[in-house]
C-alpha atoms as a PDB file:
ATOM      1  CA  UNK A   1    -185.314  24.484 -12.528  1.00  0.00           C
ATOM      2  CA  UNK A   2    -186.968  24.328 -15.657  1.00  0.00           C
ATOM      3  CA  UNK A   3    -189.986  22.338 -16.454  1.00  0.00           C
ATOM      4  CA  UNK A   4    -190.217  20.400 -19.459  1.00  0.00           C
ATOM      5  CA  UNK A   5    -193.469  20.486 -19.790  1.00  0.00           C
ATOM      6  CA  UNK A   6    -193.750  24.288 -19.783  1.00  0.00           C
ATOM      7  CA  UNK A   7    -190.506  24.214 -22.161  1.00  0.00           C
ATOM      8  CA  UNK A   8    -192.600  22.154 -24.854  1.00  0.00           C
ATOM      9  CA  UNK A   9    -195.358  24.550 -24.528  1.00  0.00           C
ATOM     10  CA  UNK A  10    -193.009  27.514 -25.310  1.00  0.00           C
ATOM     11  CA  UNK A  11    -191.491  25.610 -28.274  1.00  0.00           C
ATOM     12  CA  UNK A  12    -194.849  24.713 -29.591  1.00  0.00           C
ATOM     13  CA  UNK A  13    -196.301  28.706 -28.853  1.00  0.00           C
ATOM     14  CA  UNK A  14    -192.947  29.869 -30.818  1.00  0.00           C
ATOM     15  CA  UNK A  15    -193.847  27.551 -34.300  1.00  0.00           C
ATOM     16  CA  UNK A  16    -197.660  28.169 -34.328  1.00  0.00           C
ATOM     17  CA  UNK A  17    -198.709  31.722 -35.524  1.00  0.00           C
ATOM     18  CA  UNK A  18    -202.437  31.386 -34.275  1.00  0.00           C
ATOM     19  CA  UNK A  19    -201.473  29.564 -31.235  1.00  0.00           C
ATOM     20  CA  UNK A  20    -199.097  32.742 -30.305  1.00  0.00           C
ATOM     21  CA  UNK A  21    -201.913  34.696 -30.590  1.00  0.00           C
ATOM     22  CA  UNK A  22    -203.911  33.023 -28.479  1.00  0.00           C
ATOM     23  CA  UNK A  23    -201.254  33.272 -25.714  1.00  0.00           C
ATOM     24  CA  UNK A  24    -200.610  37.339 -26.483  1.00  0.00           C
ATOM     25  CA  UNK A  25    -204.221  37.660 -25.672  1.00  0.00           C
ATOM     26  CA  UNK A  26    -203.997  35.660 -22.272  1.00  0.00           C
ATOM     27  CA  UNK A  27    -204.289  38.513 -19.232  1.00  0.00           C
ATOM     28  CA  UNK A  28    -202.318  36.944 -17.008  1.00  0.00           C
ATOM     29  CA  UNK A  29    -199.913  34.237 -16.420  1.00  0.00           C
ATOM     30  CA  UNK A  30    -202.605  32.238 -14.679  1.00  0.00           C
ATOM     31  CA  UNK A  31    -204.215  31.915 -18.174  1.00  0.00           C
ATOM     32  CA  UNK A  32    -201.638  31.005 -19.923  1.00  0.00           C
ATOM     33  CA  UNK A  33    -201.156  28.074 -17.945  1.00  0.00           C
ATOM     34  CA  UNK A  34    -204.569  27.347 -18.340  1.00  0.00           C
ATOM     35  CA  UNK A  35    -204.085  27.415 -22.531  1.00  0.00           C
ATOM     36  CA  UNK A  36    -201.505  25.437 -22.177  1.00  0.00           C
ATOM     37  CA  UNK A  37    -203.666  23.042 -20.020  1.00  0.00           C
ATOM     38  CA  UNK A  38    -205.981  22.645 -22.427  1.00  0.00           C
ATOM     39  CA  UNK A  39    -203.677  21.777 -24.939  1.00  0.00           C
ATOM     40  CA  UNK A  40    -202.191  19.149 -22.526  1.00  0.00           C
ATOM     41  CA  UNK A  41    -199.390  20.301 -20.826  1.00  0.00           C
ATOM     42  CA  UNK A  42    -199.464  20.533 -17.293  1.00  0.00           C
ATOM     43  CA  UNK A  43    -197.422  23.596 -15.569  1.00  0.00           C
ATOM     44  CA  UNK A  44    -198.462  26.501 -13.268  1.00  0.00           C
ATOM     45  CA  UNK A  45    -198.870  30.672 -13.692  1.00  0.00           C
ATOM     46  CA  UNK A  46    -195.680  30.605 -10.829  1.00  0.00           C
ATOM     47  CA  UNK A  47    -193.889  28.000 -13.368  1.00  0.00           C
ATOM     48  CA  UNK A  48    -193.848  31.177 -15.701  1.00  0.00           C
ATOM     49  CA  UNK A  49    -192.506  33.475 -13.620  1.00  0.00           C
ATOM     50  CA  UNK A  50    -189.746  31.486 -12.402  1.00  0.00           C
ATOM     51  CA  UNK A  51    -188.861  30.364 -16.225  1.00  0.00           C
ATOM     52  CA  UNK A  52    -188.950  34.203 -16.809  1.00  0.00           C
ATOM     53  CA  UNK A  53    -186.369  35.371 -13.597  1.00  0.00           C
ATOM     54  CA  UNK A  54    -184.567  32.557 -14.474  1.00  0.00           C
ATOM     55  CA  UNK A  55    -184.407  33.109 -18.209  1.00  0.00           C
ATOM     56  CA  UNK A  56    -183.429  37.060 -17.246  1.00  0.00           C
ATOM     57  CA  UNK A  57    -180.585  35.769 -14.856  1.00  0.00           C
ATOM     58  CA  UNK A  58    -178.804  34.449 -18.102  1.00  0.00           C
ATOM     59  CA  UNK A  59    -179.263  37.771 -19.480  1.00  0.00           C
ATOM     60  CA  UNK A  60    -175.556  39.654 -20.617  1.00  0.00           C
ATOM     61  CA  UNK A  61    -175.424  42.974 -19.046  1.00  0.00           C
ATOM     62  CA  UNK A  62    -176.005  45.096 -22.451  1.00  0.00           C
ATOM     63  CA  UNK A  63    -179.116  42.967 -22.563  1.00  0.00           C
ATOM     64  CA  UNK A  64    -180.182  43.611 -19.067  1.00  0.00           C
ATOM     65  CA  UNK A  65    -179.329  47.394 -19.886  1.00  0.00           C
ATOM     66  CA  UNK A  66    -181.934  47.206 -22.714  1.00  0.00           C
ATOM     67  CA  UNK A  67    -184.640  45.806 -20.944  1.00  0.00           C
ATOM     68  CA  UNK A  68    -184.440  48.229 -18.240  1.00  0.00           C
ATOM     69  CA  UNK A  69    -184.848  50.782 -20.857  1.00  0.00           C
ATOM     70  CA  UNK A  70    -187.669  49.575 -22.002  1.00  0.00           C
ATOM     71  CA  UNK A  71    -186.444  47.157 -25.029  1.00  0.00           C
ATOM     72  CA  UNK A  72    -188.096  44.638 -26.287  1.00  0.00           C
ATOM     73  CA  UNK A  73    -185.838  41.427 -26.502  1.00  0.00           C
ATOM     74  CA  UNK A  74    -185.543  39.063 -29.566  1.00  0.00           C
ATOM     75  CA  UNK A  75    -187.008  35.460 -28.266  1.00  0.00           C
ATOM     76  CA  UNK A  76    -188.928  36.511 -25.156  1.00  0.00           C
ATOM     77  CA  UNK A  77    -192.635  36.067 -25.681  1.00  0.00           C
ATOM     78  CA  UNK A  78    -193.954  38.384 -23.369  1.00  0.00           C
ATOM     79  CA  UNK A  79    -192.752  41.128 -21.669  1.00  0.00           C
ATOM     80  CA  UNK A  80    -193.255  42.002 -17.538  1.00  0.00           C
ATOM     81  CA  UNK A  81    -194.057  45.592 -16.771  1.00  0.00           C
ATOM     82  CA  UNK A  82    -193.667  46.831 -13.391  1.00  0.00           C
ATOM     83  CA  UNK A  83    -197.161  48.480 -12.027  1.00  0.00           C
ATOM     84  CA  UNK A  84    -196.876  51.251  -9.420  1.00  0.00           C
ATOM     85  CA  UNK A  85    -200.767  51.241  -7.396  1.00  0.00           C
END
């Protein structure tokens, strides 16, 4: 279910160069949610992740194919990368 307040976040992240940058440089999704906090919008670190599972659900298969393989895809703003401990 998407969140509208994390939706106008990502819209705002997408049009503002230095405010992109500022969410590359975040560690975590904890901290992004925490920029976007400070800028007023209220969502969570878990909001991300299920925005992101739910954004890769509407994936087509060629683009699922590409993103196992490493790809990066046109519109995402951050990619997830699997850690093995």
């Amino acid at each position: 279910m998407a969140n509208p307040q994390l939706e106008a976040f990502l819209q705002r992240v997408k049009a503002d160069a230095d405010l992109l940058s500022r969410f590359s440089a975040c560690p975590h999704l904890n901290a992004i949610a925490q920029l976007g906090a400070e800028l007023g919008y209220m969502f969570t670190g878990v909001d991300l992740v299920t925005h992101q599972a739910e954004a890769t659900l509407r994936l087509s298969q060629a683009d699922l194919e590409a993103a196992a393989a490493g790809v990066e895809l046109e519109g995402h703003l951050w990619l997830m990368k699997i850690v093995w401990g």
